[in-house]
C-alpha atoms as a PDB file:
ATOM      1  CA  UNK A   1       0.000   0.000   0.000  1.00  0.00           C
ATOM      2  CA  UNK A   2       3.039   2.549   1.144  1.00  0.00           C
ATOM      3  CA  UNK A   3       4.628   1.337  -2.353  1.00  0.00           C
ATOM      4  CA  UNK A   4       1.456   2.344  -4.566  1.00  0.00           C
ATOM      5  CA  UNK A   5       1.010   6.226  -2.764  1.00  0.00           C
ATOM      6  CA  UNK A   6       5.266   6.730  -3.321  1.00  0.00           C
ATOM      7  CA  UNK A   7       4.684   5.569  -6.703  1.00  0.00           C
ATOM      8  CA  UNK A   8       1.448   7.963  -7.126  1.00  0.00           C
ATOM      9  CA  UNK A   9       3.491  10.906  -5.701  1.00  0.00           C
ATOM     10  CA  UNK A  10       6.578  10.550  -7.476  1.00  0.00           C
ATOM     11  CA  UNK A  11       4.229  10.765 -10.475  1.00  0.00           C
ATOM     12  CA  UNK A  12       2.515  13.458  -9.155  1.00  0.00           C
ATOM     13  CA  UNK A  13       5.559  15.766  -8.600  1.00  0.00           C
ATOM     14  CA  UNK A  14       6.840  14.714 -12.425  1.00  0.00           C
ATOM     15  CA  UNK A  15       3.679  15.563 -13.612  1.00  0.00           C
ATOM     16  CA  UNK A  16       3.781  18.919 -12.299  1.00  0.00           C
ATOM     17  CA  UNK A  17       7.375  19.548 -13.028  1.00  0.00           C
ATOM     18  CA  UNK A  18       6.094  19.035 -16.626  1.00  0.00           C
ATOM     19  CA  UNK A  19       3.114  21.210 -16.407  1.00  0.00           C
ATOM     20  CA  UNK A  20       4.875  23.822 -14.929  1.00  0.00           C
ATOM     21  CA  UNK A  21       8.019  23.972 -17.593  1.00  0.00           C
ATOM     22  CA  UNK A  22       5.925  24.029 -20.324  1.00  0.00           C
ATOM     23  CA  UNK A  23       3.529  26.573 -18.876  1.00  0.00           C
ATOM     24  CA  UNK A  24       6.628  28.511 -18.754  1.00  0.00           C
ATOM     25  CA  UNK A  25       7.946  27.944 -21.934  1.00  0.00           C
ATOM     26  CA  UNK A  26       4.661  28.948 -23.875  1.00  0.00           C
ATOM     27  CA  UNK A  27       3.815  31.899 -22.163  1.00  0.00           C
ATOM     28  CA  UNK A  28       4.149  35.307 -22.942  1.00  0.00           C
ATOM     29  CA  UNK A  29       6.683  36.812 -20.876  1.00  0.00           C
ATOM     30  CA  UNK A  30       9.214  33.698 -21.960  1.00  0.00           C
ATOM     31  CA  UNK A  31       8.204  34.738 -26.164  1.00  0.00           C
ATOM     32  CA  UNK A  32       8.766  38.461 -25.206  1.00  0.00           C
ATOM     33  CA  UNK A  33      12.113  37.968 -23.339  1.00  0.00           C
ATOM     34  CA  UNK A  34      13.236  35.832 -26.479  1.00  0.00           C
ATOM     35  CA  UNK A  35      12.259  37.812 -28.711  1.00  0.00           C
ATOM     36  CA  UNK A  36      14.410  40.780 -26.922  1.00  0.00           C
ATOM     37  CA  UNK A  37      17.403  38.728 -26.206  1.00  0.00           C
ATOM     38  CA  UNK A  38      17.063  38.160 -30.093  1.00  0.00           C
ATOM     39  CA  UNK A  39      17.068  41.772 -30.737  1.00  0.00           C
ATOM     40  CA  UNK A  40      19.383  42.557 -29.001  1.00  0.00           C
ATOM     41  CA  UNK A  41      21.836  40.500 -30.616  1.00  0.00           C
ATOM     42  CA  UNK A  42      20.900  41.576 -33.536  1.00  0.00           C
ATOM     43  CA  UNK A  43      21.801  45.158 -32.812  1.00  0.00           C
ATOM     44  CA  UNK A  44      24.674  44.420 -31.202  1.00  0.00           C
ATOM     45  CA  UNK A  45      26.027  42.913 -34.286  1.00  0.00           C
ATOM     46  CA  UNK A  46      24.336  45.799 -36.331  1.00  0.00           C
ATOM     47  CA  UNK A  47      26.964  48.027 -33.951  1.00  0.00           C
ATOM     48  CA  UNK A  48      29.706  45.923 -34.616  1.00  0.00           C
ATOM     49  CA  UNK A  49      29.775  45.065 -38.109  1.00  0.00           C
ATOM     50  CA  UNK A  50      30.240  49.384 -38.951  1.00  0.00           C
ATOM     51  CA  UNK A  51      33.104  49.360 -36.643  1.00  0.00           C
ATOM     52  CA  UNK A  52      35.019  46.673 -38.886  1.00  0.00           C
ATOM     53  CA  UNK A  53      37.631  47.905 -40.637  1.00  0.00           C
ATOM     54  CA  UNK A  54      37.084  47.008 -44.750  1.00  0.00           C
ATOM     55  CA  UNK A  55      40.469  45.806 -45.870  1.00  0.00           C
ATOM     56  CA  UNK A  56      41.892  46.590 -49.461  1.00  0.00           C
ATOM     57  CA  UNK A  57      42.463  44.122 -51.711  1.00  0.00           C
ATOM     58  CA  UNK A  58      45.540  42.818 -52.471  1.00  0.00           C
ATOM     59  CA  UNK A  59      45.613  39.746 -54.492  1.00  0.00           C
ATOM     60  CA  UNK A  60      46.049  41.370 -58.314  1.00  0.00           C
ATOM     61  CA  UNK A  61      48.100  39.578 -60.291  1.00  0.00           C
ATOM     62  CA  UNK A  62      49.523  37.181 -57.772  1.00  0.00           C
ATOM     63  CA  UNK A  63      48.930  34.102 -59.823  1.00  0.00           C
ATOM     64  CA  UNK A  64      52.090  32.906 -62.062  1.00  0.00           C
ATOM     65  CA  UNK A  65      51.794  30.538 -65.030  1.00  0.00           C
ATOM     66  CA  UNK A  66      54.975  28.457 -65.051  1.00  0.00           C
ATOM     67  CA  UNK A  67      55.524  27.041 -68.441  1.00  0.00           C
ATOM     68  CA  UNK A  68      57.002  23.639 -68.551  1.00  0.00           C
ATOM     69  CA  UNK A  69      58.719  21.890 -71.180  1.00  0.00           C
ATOM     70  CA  UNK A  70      57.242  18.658 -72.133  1.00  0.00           C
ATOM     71  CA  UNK A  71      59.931  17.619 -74.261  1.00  0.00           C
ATOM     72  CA  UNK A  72      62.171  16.829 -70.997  1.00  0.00           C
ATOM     73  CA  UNK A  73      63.223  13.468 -70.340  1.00  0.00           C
ATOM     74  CA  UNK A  74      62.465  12.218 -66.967  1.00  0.00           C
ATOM     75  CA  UNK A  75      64.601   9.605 -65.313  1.00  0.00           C
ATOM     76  CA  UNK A  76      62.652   6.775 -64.300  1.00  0.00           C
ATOM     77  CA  UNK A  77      64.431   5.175 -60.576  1.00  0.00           C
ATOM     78  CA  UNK A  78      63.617   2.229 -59.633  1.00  0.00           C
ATOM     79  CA  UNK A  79      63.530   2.059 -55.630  1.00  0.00           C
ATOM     80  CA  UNK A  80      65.448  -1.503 -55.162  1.00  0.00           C
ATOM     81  CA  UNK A  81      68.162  -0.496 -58.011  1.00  0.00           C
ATOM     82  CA  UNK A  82      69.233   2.409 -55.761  1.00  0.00           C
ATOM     83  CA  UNK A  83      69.720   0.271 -52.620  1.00  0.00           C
ATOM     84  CA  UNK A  84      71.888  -2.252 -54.629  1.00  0.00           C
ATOM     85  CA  UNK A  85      73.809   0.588 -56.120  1.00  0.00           C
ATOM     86  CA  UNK A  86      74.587   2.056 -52.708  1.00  0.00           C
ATOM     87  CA  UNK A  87      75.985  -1.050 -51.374  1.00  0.00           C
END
């Protein structure tokens, strides 16, 4: 019998834990203080973004072509052929 009324009060109390937090989170005062926190993030970054400094560009011309000749021979090693030759 003590078992069954814990059990009905620990329900209880979760139950109203519930009913109270989402009571909370719809009401009014909880969508107006969002909506100023929002705000006033926004503004704050409004504020901040004019103070940036706007740096010049400086990447003209940077990129250079490098011409190579395909008429080259390349020399072709072979890993083990250097060991032997080393030895």
């Amino acid at each position: 019998m003590l078992k069954e009324i814990r059990y009905l009060i620990f329900v209880f109390i979760i139950s109203l834990f519930i009913f109270f937090t989402l009571k909370y989170y719809f009401s009014d005062t909880n969508k107006k203080r969002s909506y100023r926190s929002l705000n006033n993030i926004n503004e704050q970054i409004a504020v901040y973004l004019k103070s940036l400094p706007v740096l010049e560009d400086d990447t003209k011309n940077i990129i250079e072509y490098v011409e190579e000749n395909s008429n080259k021979k390349k020399k072709k090693f072979n890993f083990w052929k250097l060991l032997e030759n080393n030895e």
